[in-house]
N, C-alpha and C. Protein backbone atom coordinates (compact mmCIF):
# COMPACT_ATOMS: atom_id res chain seq x y z
N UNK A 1 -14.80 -11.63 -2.12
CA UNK A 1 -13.43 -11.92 -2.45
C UNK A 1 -12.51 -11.13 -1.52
N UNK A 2 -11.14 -11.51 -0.94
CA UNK A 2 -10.41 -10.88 -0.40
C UNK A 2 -9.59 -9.95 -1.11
N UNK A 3 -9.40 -9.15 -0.30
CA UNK A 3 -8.49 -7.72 -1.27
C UNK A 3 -7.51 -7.16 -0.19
N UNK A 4 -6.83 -7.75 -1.28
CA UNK A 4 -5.45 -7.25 -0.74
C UNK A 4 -5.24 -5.77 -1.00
N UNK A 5 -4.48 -4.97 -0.19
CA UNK A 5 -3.89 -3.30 -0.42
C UNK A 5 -2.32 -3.43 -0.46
N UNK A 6 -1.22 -2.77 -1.24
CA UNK A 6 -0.44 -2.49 -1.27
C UNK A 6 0.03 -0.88 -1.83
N UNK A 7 0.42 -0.42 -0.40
CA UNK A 7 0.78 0.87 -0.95
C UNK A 7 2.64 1.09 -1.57
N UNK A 8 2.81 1.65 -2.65
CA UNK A 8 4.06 1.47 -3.51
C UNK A 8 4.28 2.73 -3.72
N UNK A 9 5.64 3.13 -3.96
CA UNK A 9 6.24 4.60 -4.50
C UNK A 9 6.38 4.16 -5.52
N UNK A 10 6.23 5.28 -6.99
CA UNK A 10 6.54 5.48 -8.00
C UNK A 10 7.33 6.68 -8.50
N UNK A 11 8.62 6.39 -8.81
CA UNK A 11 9.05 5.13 -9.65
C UNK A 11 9.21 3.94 -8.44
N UNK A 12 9.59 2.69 -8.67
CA UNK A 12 9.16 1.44 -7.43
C UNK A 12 10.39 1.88 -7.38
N UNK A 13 11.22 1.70 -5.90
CA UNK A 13 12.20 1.51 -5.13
C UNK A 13 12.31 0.43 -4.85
N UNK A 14 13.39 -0.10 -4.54
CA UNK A 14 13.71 -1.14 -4.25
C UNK A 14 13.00 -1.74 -3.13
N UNK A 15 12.49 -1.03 -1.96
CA UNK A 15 11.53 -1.69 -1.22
C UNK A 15 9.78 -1.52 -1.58
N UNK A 16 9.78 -0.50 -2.26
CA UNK A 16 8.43 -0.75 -3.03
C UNK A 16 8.33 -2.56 -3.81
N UNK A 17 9.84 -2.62 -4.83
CA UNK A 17 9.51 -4.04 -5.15
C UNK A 17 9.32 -5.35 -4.05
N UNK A 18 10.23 -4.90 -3.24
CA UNK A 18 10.03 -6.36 -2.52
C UNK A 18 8.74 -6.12 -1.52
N UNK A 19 7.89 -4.93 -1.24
CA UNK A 19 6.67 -5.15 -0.45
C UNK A 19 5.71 -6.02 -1.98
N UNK A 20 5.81 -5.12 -2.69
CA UNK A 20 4.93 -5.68 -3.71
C UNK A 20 5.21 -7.10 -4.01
N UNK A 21 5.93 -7.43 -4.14
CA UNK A 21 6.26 -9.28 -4.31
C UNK A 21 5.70 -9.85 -3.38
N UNK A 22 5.95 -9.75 -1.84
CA UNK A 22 5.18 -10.01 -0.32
C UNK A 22 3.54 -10.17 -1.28
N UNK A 23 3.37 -9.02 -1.41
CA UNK A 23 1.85 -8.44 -1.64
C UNK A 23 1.14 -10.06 -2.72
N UNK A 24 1.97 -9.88 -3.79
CA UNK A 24 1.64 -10.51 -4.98
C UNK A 24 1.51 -12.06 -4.68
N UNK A 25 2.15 -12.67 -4.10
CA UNK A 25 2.26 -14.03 -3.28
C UNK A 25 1.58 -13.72 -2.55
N UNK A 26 0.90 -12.91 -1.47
CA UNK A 26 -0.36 -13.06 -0.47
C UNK A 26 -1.44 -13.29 -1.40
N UNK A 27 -2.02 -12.40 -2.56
CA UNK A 27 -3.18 -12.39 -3.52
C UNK A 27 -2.92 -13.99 -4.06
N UNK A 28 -1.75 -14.29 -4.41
CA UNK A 28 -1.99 -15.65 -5.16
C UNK A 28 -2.71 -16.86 -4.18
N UNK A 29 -1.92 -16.68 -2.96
CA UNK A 29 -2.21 -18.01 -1.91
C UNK A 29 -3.31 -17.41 -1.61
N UNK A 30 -4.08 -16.41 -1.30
CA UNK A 30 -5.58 -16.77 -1.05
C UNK A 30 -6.22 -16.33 -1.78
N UNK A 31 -5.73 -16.13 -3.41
CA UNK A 31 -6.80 -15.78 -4.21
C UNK A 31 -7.50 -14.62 -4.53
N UNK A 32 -7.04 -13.91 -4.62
CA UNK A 32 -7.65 -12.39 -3.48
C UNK A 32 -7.40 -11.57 -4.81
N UNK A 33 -7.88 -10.17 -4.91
CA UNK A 33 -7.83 -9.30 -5.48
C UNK A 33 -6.50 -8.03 -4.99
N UNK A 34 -6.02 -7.66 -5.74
CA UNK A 34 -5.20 -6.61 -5.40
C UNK A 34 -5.10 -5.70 -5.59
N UNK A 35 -4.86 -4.39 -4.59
CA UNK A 35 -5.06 -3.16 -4.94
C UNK A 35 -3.12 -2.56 -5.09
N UNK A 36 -2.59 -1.59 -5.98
CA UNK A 36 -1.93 -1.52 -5.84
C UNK A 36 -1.68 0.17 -5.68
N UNK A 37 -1.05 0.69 -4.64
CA UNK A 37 -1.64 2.34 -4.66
C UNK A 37 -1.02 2.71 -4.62
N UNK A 38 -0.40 4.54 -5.07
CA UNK A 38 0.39 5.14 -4.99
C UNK A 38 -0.14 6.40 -4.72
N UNK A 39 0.92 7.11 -3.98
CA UNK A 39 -0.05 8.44 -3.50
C UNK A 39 1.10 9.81 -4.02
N UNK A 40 0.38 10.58 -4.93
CA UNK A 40 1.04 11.61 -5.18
C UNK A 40 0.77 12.81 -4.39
N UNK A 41 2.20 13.19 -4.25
CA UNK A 41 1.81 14.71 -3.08
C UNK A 41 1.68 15.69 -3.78
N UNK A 42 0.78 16.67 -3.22
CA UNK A 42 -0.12 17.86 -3.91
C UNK A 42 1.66 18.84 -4.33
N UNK A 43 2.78 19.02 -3.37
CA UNK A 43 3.86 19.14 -3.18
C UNK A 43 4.61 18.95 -4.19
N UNK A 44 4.71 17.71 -4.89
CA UNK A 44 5.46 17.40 -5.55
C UNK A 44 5.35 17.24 -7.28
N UNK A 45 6.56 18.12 -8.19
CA UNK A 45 6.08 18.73 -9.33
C UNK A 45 5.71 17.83 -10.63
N UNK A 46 6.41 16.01 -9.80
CA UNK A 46 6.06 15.24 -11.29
C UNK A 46 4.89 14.26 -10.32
N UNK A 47 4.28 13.75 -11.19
CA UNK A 47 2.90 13.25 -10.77
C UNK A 47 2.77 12.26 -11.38
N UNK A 48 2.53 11.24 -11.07
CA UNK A 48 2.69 9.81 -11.73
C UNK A 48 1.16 9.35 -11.86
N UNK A 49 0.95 8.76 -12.93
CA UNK A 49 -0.56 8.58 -13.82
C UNK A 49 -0.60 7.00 -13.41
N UNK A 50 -2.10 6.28 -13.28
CA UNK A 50 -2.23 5.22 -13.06
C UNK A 50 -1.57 4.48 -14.30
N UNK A 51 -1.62 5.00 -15.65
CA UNK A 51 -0.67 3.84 -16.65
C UNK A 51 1.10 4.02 -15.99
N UNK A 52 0.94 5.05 -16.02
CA UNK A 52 2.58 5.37 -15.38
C UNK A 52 2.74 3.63 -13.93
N UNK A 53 2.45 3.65 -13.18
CA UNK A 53 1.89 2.45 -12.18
C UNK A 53 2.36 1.63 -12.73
N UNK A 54 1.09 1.25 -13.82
CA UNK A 54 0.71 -0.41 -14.04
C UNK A 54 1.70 -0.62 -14.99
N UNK A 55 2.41 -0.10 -15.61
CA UNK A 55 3.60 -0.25 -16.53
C UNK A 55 4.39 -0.81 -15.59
N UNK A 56 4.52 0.24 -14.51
CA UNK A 56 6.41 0.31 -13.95
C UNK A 56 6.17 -1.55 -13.11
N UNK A 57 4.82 -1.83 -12.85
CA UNK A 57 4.33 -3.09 -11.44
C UNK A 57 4.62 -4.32 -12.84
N UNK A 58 3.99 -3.75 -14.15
CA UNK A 58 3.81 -5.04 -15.02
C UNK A 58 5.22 -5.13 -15.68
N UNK A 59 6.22 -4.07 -15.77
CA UNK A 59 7.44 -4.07 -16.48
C UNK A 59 8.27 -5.18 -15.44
N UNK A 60 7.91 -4.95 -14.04
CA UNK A 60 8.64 -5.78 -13.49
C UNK A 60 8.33 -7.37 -12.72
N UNK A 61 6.67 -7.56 -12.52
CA UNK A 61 6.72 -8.63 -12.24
C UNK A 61 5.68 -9.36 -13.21
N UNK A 62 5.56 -8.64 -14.71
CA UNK A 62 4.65 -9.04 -15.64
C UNK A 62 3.16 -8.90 -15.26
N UNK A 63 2.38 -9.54 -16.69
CA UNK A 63 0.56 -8.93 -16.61
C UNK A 63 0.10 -9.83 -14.85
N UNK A 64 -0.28 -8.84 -14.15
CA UNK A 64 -1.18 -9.61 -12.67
C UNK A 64 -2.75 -9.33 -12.95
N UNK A 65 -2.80 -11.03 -12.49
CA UNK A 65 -4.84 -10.77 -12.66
C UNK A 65 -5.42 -10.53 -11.79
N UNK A 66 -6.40 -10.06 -11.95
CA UNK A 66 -7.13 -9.13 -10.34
C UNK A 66 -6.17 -8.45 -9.68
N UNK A 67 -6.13 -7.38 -10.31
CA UNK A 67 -5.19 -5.72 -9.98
C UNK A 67 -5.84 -5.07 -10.74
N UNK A 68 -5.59 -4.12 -9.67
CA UNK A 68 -6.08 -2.47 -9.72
C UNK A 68 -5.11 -1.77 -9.41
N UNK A 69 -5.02 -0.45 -10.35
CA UNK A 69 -3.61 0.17 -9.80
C UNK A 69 -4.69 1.49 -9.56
N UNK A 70 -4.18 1.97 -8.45
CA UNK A 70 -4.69 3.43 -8.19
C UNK A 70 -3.34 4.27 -7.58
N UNK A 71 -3.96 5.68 -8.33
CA UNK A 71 -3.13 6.95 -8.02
C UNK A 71 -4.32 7.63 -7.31
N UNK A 72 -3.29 8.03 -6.02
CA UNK A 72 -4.49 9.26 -5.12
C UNK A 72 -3.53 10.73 -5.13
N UNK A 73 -4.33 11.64 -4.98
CA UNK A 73 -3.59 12.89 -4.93
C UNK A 73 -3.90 13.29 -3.20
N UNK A 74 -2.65 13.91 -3.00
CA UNK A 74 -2.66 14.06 -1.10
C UNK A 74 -1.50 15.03 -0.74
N UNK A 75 -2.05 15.87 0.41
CA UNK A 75 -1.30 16.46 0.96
C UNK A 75 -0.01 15.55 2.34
N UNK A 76 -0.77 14.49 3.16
CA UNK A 76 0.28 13.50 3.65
C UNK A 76 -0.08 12.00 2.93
N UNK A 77 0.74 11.09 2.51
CA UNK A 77 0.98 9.81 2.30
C UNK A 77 -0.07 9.21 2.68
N UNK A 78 0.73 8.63 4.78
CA UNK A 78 0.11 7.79 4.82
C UNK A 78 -1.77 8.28 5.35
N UNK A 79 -2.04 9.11 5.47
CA UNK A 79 -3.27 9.44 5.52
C UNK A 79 -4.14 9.56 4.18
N UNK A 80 -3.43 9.54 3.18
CA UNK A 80 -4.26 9.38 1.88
C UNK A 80 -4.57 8.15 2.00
N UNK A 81 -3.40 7.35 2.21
CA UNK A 81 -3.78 5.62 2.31
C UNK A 81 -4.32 5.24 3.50
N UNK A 82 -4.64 5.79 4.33
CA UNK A 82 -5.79 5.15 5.27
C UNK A 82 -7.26 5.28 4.53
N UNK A 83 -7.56 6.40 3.59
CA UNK A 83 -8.45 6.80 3.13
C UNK A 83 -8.73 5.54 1.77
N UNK A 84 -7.66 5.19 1.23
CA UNK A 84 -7.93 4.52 0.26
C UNK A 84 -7.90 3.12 0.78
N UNK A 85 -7.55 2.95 2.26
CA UNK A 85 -7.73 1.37 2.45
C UNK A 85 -9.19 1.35 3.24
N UNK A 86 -9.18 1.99 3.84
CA UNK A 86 -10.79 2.66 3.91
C UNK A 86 -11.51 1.83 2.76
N UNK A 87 -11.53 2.59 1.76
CA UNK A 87 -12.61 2.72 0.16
C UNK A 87 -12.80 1.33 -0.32
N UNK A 88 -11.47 0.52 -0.19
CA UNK A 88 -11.16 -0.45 -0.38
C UNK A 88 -11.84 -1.57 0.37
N UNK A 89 -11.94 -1.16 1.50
CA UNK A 89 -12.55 -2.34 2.36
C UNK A 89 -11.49 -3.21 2.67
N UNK A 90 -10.23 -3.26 2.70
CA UNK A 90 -9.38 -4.00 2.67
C UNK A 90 -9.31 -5.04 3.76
N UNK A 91 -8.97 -6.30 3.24
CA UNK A 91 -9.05 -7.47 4.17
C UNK A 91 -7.44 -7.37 4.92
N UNK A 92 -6.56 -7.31 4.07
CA UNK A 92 -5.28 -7.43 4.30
C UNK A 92 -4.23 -6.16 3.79
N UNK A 93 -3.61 -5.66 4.36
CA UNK A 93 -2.68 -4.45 3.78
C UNK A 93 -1.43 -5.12 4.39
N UNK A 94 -0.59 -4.86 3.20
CA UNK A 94 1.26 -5.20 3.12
C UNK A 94 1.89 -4.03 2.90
N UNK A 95 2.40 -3.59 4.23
CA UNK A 95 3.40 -2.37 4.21
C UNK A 95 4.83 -2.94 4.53
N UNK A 96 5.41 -2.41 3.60
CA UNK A 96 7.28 -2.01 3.64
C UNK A 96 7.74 -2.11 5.18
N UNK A 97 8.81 -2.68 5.54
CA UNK A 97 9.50 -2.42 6.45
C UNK A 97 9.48 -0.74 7.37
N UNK A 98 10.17 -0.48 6.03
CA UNK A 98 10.37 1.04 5.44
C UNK A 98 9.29 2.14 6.23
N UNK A 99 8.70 1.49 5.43
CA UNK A 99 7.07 2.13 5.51
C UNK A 99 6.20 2.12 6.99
N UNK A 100 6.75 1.24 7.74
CA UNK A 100 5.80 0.88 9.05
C UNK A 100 6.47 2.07 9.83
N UNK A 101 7.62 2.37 9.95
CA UNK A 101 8.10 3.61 10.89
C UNK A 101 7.40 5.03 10.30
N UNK A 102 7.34 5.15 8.91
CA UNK A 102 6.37 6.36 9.10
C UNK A 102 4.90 6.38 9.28
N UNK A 103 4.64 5.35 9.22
CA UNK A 103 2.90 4.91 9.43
C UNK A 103 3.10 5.24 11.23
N UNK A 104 4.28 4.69 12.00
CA UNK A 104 4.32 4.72 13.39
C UNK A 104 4.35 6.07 14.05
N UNK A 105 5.24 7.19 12.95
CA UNK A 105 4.97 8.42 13.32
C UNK A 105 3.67 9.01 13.27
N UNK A 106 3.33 8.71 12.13
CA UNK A 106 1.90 9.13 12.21
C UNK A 106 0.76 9.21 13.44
N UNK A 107 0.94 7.78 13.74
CA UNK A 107 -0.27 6.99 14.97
C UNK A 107 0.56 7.34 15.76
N UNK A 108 1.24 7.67 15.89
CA UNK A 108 1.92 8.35 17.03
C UNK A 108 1.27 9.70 17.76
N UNK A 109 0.89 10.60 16.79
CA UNK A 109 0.12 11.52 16.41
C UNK A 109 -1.18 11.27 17.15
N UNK A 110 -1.46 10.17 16.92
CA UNK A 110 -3.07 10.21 16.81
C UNK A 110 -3.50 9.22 18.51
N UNK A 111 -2.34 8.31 18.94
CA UNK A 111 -2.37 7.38 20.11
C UNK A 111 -1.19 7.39 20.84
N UNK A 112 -1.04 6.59 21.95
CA UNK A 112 0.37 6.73 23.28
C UNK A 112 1.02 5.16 22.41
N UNK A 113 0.47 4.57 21.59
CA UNK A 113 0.77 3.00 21.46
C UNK A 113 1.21 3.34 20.20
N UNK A 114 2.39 3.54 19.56
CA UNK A 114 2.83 3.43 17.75
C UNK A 114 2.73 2.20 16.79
N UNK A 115 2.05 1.22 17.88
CA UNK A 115 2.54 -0.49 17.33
C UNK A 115 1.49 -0.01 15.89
N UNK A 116 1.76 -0.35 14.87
CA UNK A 116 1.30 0.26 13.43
C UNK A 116 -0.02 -1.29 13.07
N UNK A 117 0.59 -2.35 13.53
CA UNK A 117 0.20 -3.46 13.29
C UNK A 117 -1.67 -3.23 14.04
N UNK A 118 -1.51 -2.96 14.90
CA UNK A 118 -2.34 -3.12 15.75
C UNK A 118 -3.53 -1.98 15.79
N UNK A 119 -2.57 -0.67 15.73
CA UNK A 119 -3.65 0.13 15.32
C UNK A 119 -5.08 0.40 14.04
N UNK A 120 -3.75 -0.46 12.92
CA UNK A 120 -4.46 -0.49 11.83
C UNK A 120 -5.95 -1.95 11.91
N UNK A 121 -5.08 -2.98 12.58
CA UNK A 121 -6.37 -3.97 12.61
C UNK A 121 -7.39 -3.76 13.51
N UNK A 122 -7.34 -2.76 14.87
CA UNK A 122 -8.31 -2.71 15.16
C UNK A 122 -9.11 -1.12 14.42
N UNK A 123 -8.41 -0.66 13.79
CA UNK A 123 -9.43 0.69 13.26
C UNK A 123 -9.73 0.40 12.02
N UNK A 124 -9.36 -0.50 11.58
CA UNK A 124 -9.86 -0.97 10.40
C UNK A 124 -10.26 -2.21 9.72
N UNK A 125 -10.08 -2.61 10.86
CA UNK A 125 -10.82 -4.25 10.82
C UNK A 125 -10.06 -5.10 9.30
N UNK A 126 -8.67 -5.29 9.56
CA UNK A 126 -7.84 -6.03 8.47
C UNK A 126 -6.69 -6.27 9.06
N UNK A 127 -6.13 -7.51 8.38
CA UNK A 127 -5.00 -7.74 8.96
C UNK A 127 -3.64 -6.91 8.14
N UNK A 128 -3.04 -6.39 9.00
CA UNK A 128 -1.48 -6.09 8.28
C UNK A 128 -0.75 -7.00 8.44
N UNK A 129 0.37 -6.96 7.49
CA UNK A 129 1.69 -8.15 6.87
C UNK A 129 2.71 -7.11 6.46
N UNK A 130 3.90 -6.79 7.49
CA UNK A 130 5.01 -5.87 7.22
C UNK A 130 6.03 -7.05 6.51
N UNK A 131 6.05 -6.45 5.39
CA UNK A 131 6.40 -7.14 4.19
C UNK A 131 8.22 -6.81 4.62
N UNK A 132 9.31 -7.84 4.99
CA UNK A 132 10.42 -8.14 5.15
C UNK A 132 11.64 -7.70 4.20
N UNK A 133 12.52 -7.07 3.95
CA UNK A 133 13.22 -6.79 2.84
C UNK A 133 14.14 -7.94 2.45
């Protein structure tokens, strides 16, 4: 089955909702499973629980079938979520607008090329979808 990844801040922000909508319409049109992730920093003093998640994802776009909500604990973001799209096996990951410039700092870090799109499909063998606001 395909599995989708969506990484989300909690509480959802306004571009957390609209990646997740992107996200939720990709799982429907191909059927796919969805991961929905949030990454708490070791840093930061309130800590959001996987019911904490699946409340705030189901309060707003109601019960989704084939979802998984995961909470990771992490010292940086998007390197927790390479780890969990990793675990995942992920076919497809939908990042935020938002979200692709700090994923770009990151790989910035790590390559001379920041294109976020590209790094991620060839090191991880999945396609990314920078989800539009």
């Amino acid at each position: 089955m395909t599995q989708v990844v969506v990484p989300v801040r909690y509480p959802l922000s306004e571009h957390s909702r609209a990646t997740l909508a992107r996200a939720i319409d990709i799982a429907d049109e191909r059927d796919a499973q969805l991961t929905v992730v949030h990454v708490n920093q070791y840093q930061d003093k309130d800590q959001a629980t996987r019911r904490d998640l699946k409340d705030a994802v189901e309060g707003e776009f109601g019960p989704l079938s084939d979802t998984r909500y995961v909470v990771r604990n992490g010292l940086l973001v998007e390197e927790t979520l390479l780890d969990e799209i990793v675990a995942e096996d992920a076919d497809i990951v939908v990042i935020g607008k938002k979200q692709a410039g700090r994923w770009r700092q990151m790989i910035r870090r790590l390559v001379d090329d920041p294109d976020v799109e590209t790094f991620l499909r060839d090191e991880l063998d999945c396609d990314v979808i920078t989800a539009e606001r």
